[in-house]
Protein backbone atom coordinates (compact mmCIF):
# COMPACT_ATOMS: atom_id res chain seq x y z
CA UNK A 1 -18.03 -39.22 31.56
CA UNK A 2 -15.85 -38.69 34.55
CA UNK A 3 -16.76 -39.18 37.99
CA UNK A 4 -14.48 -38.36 40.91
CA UNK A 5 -14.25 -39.83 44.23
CA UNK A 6 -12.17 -39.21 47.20
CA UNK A 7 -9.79 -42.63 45.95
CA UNK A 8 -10.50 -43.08 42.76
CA UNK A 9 -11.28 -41.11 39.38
CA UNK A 10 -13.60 -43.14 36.95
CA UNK A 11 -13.98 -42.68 33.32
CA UNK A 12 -16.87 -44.68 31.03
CA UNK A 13 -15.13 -45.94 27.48
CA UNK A 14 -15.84 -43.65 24.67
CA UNK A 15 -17.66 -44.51 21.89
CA UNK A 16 -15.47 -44.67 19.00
CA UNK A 17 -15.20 -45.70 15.86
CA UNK A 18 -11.19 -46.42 15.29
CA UNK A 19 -9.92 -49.08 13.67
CA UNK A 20 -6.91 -49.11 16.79
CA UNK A 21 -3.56 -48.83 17.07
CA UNK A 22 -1.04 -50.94 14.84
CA UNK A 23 -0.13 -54.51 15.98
CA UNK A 24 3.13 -56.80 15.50
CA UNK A 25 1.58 -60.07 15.56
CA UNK A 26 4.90 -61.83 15.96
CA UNK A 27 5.93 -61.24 19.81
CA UNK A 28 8.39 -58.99 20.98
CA UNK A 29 11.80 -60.99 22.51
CA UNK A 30 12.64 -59.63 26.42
CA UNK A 31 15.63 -61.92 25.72
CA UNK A 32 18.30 -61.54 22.95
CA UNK A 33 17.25 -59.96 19.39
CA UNK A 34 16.00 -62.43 16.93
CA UNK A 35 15.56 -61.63 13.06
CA UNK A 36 12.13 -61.35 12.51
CA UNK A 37 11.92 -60.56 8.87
CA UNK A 38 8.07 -60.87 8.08
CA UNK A 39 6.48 -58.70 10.82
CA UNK A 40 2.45 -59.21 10.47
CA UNK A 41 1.03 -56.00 10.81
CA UNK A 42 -2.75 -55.65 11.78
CA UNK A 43 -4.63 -53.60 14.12
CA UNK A 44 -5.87 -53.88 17.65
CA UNK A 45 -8.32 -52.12 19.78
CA UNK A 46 -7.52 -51.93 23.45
CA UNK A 47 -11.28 -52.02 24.01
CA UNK A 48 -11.83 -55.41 21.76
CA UNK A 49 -8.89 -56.38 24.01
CA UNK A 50 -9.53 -54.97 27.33
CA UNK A 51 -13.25 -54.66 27.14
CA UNK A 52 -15.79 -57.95 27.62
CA UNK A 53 -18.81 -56.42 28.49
CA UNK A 54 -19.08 -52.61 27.21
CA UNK A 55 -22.49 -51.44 29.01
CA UNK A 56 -20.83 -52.62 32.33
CA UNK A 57 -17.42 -51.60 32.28
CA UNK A 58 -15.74 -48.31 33.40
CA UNK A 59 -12.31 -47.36 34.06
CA UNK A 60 -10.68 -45.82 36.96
CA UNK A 61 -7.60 -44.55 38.15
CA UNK A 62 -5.58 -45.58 41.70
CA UNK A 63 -4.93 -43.27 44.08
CA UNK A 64 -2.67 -44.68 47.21
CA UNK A 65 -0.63 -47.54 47.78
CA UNK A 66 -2.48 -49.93 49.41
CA UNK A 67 -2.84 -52.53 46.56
CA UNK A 68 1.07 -52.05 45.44
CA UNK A 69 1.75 -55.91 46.68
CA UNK A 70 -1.09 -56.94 43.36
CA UNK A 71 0.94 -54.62 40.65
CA UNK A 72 -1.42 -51.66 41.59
CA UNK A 73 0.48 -48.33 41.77
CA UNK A 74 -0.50 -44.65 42.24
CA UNK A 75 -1.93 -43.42 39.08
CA UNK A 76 -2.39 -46.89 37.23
CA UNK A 77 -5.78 -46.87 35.14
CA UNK A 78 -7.70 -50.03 36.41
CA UNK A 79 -10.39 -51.66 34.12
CA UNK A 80 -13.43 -52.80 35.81
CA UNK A 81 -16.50 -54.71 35.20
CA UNK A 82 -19.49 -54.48 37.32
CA UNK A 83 -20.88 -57.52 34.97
CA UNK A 84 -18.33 -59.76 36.77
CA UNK A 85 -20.07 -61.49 40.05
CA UNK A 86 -18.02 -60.96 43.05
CA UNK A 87 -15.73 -64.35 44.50
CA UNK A 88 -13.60 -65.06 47.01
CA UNK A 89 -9.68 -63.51 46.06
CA UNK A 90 -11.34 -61.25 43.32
CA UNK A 91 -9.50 -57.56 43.57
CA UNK A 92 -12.71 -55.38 43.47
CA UNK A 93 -13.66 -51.79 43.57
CA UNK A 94 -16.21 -51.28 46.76
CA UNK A 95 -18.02 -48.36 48.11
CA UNK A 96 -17.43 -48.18 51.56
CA UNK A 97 -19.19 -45.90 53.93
CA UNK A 98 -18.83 -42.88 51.54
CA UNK A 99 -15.98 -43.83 49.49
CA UNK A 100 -14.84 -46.18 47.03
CA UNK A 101 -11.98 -48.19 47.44
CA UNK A 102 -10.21 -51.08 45.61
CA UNK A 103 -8.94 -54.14 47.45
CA UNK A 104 -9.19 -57.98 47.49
CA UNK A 105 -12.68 -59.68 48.87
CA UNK A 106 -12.15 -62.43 51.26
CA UNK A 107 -15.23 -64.29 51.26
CA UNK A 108 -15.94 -67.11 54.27
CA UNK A 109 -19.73 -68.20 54.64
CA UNK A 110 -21.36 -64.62 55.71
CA UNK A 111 -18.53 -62.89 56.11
CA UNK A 112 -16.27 -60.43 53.97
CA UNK A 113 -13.36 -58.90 54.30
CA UNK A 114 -11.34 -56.51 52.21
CA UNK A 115 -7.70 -56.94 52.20
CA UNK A 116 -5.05 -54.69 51.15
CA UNK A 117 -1.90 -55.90 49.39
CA UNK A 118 0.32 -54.06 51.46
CA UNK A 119 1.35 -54.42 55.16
CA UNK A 120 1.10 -50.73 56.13
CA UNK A 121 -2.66 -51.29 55.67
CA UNK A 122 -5.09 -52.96 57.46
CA UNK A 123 -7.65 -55.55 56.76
CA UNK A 124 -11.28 -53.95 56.79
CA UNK A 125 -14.08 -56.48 58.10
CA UNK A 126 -17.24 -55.72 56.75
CA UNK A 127 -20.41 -55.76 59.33
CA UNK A 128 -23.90 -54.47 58.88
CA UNK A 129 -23.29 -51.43 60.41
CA UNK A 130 -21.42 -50.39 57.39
CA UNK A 131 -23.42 -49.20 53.65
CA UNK A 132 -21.39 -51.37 51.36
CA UNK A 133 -21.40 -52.20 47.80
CA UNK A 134 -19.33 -53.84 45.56
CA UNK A 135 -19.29 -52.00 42.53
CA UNK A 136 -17.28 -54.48 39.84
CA UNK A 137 -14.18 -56.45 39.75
CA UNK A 138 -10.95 -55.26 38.20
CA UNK A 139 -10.15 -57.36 34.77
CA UNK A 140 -7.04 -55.11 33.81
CA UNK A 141 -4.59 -52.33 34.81
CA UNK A 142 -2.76 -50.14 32.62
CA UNK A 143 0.48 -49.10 33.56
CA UNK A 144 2.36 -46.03 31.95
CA UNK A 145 6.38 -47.37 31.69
């Protein structure tokens, strides 16, 4: 399933049946080369990995740069679970007035804010007079290298 809003494009994991993608179980060195000589090869599934609560999880991609300062760039594929309950410094996707958007909650007493991780942007107080929901809480983002 695919859904698309004006910020971000959500997806709903597929139900498959793969055994995933093969897995080095030995660590990769960002250092010098060492010999590795017995490599333990098994495999892995991104969703066993990725994925805690199934039903409740969706994925969606960014669009914009106003979370760049928390590692999320244009086009990054977030992971997000609405099972999570919303806290104070969580970065969570919202609906906001007609749009969904992904930022950090600041939570004090009654009131909420969502912050962007970059300057250019402001800070977005919440009041009643705006329809508001938060939607889930980002547990991942996939980056393409």
């Amino acid at each position: 399933m695919k859904l698309k809003s004006q910020n971000l494009t959500f997806f709903s994991p597929k139900n498959t049946h793969s055994k995933g993608a093969i897995f080095f179980d030995t660590g990769i060195s960002a250092g010098f080369p060492s010999p590795a000589d017995d490599f333990k090869e098994t495999r892995i599934s991104l969703d066993e990995e990725l994925i805690q609560n199934k039903e409740a999880t969706f994925f969606a991609r960014v669009s914009g740069q106003s979370m760049i300062g928390a590692g999320l760039d244009d086009n990054d594929l977030l992971v997000i679970d609405r099972s999570i309950e919303p806290k104070n410094n969580k970065i969570a996707v919202c609906f906001l007035d007609g749009e969904f958007t992904v930022k950090r909650l600041r939570v004090e007493g009654n009131e909420v804010w969502l912050q962007p991780e970059n300057p250019n942007y402001p800070i977005i107080k919440i009041t009643e007079e705006n329809n508001f929901v938060i939607w889930g809480i980002v547990t991942n983002v996939i980056k393409r290298v």
